[in-house]
N, C-alpha and C. Protein backbone atom coordinates (compact mmCIF):
# COMPACT_ATOMS: atom_id res chain seq x y z
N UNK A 1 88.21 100.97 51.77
CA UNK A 1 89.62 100.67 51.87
C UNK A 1 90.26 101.37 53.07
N UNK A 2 89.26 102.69 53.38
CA UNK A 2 90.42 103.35 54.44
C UNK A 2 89.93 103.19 55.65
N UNK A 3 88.75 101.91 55.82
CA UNK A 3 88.53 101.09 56.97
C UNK A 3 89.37 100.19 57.70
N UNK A 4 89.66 99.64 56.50
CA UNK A 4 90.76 98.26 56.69
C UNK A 4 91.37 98.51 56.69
N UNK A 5 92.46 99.51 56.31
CA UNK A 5 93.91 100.46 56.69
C UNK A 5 93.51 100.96 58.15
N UNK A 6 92.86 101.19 58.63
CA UNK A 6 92.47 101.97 59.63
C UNK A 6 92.56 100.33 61.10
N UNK A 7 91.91 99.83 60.30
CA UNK A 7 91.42 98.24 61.48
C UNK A 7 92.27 97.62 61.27
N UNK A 8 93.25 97.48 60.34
CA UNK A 8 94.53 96.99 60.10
C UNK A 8 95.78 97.36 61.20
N UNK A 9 95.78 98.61 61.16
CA UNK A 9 97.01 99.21 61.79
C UNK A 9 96.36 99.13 63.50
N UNK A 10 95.17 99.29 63.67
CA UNK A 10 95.17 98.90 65.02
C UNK A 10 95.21 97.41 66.09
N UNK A 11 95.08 96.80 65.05
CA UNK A 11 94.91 95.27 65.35
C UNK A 11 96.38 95.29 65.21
N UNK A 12 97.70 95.63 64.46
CA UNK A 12 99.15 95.97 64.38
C UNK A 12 99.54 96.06 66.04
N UNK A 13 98.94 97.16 66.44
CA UNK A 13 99.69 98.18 67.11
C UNK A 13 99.12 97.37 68.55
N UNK A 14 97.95 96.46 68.85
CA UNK A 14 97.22 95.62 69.64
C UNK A 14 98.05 94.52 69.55
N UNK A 15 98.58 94.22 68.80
CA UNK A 15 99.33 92.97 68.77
C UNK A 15 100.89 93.19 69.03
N UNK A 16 101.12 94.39 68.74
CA UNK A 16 102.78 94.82 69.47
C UNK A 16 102.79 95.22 70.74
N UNK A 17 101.86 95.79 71.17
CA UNK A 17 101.77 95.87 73.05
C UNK A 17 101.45 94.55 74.10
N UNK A 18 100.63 93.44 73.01
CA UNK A 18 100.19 92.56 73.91
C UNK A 18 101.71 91.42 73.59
N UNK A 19 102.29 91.35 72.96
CA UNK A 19 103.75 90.56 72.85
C UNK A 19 105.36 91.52 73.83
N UNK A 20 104.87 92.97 73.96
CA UNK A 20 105.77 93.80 74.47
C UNK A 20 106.44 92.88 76.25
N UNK A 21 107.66 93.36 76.16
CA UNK A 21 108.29 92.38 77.34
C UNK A 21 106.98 93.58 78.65
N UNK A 22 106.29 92.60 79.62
CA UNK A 22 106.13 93.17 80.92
C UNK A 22 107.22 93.92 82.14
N UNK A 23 107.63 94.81 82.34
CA UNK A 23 108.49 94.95 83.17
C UNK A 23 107.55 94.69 85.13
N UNK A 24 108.38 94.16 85.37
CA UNK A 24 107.72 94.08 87.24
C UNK A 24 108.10 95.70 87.61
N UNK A 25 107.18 95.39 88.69
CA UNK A 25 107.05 96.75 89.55
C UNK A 25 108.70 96.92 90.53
N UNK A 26 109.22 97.50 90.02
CA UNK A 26 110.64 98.18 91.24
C UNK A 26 110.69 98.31 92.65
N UNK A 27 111.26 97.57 93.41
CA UNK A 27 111.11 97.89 94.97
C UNK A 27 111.71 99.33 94.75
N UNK A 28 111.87 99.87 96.09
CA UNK A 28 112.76 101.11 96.24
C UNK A 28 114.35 100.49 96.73
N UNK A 29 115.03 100.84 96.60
CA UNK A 29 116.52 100.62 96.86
C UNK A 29 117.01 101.01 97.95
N UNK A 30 117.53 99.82 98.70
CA UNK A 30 117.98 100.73 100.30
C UNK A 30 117.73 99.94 101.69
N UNK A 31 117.73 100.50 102.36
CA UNK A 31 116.87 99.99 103.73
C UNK A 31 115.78 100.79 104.33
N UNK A 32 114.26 99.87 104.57
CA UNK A 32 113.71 100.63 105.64
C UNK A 32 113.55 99.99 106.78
N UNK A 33 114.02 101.06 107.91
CA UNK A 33 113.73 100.56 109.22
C UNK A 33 112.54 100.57 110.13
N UNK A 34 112.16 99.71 110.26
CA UNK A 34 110.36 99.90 111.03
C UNK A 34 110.50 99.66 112.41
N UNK A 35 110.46 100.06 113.33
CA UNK A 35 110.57 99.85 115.00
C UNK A 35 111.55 99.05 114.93
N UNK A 36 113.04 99.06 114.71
CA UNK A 36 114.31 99.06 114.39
C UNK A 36 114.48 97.09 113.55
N UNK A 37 113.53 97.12 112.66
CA UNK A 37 113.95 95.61 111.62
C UNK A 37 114.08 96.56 110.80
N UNK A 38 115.43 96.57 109.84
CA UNK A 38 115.03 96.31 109.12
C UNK A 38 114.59 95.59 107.66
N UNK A 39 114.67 96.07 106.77
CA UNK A 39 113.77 95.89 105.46
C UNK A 39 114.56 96.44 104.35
N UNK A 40 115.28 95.19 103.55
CA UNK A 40 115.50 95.58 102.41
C UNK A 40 115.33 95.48 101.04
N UNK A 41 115.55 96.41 100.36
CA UNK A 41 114.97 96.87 99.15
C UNK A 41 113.11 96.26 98.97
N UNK A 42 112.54 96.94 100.18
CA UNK A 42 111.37 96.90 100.57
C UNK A 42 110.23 97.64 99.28
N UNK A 43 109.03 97.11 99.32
CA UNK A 43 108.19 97.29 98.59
C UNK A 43 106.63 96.87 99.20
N UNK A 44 105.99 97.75 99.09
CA UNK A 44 104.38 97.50 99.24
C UNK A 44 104.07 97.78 100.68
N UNK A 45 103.10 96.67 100.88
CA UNK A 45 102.22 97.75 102.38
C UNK A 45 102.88 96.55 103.40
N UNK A 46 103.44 97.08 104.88
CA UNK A 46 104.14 96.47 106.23
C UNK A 46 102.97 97.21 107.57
N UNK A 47 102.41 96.44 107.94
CA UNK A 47 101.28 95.98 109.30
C UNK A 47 102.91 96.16 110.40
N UNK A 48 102.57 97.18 111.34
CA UNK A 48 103.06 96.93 112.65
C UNK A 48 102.38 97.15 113.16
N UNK A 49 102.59 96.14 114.39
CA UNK A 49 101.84 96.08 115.99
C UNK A 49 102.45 96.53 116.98
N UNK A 50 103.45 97.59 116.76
CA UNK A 50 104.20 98.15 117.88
C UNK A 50 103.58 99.43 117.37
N UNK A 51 103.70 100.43 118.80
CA UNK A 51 103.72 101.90 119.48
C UNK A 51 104.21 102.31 119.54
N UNK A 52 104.76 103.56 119.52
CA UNK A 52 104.68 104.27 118.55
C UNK A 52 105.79 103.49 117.16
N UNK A 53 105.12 103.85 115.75
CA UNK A 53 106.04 103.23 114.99
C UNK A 53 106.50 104.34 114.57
N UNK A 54 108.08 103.88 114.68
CA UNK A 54 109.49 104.14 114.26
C UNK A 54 109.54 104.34 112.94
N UNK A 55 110.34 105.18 112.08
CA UNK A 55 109.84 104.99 110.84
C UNK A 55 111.91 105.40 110.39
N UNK A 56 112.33 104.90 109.63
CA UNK A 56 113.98 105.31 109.14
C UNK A 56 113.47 105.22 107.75
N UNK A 57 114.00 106.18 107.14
CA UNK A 57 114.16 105.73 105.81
C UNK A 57 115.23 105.84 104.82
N UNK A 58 115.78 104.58 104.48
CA UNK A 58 117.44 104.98 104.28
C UNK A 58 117.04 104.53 102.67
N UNK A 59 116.28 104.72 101.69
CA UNK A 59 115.82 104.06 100.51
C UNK A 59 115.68 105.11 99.92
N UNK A 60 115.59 104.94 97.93
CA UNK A 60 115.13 105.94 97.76
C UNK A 60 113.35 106.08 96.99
N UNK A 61 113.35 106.02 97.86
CA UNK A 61 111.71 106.27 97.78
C UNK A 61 110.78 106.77 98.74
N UNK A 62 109.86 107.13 98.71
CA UNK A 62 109.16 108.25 99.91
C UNK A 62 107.90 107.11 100.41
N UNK A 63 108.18 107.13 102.20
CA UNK A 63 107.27 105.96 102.02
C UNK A 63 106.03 107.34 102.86
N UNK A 64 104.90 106.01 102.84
CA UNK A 64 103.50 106.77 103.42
C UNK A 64 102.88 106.25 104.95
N UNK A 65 102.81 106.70 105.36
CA UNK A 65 102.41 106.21 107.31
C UNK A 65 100.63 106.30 107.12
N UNK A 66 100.57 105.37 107.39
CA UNK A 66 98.83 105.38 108.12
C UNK A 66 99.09 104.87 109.14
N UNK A 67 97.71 105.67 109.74
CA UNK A 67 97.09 104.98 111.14
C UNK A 67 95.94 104.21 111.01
N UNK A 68 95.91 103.27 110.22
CA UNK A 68 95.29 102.30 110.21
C UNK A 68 95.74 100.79 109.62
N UNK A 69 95.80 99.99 109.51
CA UNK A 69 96.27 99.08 109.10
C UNK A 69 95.93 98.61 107.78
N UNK A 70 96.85 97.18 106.99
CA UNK A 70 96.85 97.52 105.98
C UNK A 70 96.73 98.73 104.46
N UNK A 71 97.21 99.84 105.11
CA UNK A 71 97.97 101.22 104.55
C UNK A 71 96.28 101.47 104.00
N UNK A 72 95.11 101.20 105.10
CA UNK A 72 93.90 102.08 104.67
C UNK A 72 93.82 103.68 105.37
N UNK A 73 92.84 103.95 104.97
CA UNK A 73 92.37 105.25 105.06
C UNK A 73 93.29 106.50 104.68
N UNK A 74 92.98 107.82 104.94
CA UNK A 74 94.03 108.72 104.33
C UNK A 74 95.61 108.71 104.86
N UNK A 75 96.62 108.99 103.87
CA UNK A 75 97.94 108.87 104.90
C UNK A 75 97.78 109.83 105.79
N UNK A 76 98.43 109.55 106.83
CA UNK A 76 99.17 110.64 108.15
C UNK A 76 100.35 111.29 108.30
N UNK A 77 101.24 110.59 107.71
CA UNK A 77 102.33 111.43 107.34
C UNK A 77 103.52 110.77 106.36
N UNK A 78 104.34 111.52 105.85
CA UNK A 78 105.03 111.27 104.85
C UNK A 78 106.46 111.38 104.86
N UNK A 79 107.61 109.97 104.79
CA UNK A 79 108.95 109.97 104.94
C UNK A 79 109.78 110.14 103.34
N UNK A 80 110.47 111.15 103.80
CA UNK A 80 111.29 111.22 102.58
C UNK A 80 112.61 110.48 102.49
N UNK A 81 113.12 109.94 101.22
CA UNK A 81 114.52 109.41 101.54
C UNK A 81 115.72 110.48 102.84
N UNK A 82 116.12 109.66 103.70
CA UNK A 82 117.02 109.91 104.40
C UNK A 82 116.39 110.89 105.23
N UNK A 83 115.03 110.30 105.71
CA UNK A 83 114.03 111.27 106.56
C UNK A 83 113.80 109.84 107.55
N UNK A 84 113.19 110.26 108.75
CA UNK A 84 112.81 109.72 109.94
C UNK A 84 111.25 110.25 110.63
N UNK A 85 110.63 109.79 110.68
CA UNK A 85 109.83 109.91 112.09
C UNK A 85 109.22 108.85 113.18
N UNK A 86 108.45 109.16 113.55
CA UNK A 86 107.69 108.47 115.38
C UNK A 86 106.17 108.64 115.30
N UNK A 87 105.62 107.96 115.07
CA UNK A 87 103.93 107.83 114.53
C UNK A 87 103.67 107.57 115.52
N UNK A 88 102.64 108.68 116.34
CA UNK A 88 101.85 108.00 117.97
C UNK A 88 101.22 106.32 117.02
N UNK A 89 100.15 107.06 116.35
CA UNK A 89 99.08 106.27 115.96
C UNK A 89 99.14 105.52 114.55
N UNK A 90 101.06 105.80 113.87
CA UNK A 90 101.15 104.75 112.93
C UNK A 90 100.55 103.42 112.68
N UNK A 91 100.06 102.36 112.20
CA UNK A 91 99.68 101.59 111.81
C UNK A 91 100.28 100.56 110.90
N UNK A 92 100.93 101.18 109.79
CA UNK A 92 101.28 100.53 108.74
C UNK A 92 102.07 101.28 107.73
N UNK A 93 102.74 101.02 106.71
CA UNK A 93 103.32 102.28 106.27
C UNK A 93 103.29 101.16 104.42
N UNK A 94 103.57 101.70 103.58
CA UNK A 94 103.39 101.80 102.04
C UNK A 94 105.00 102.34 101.31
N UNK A 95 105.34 101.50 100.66
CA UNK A 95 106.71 102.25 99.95
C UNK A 95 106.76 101.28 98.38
N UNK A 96 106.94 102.30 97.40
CA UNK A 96 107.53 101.27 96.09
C UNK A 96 108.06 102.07 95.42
C-alpha cells in the first residue's frame, strides 16, 4: 500500500509540473549599444564585424564580450548595467 501512495503522489506531482504555465526567458530591459546601433530590450548572442567593438550598456543586465564569434570560447570581459567599454579583439557579446 505504501508503494502506491508513494507512485501515486509522484505521478501527482509529474502531472502538476508538466500542465504548469511555461514562463519565456526575459530579455534584459533597456538599451544596448554595439558600435553605436542600438538594441532594444536585447537578449542572447550579437556577431559584430566592426573593430574595435564598442560596447554601452544602458540595460539592466550584465552583458559578456568575447573575442570570438558567436559568444564562443572564454569571455574577455564583462559590462555592467550603466558600464561601457572598447574591445580591441571583441567579437560578439551575450546578454539576457
Amino acid at each position: 500500500m505504501r508503494r502506491i501512495t508513494t507512485a501515486l503522489a509522484a505521478l501527482t506531482a509529474a502531472g502538476a509540473l508538466a500542465l504548469a504555465p511555461i514562463s519565456p526567458a526575459l530579455a534584459a530591459n533597456g538599451v544596448l549599444v554595439l558600435n553605436g546601433e542600438a538594441l532594444f530590450d536585447p537578449s542572447g548572442c550579437f556577431d559584430s564585424d566592426r573593430w574595435p567593438l564598442a560596447v554601452e550598456n544602458h540595460t539592466d543586465g550584465v552583458v559578456i564580450v568575447f573575442d570570438e564569434p558567436g559568444c564562443g570560447g572564454p569571455p574577455s570581459d564583462f559590462v555592467y548595467p550603466g558600464g561601457s567599454t572598447v574591445s580591441e579583439f571583441g567579437q560578439s557579446v551575450y546578454i539576457h
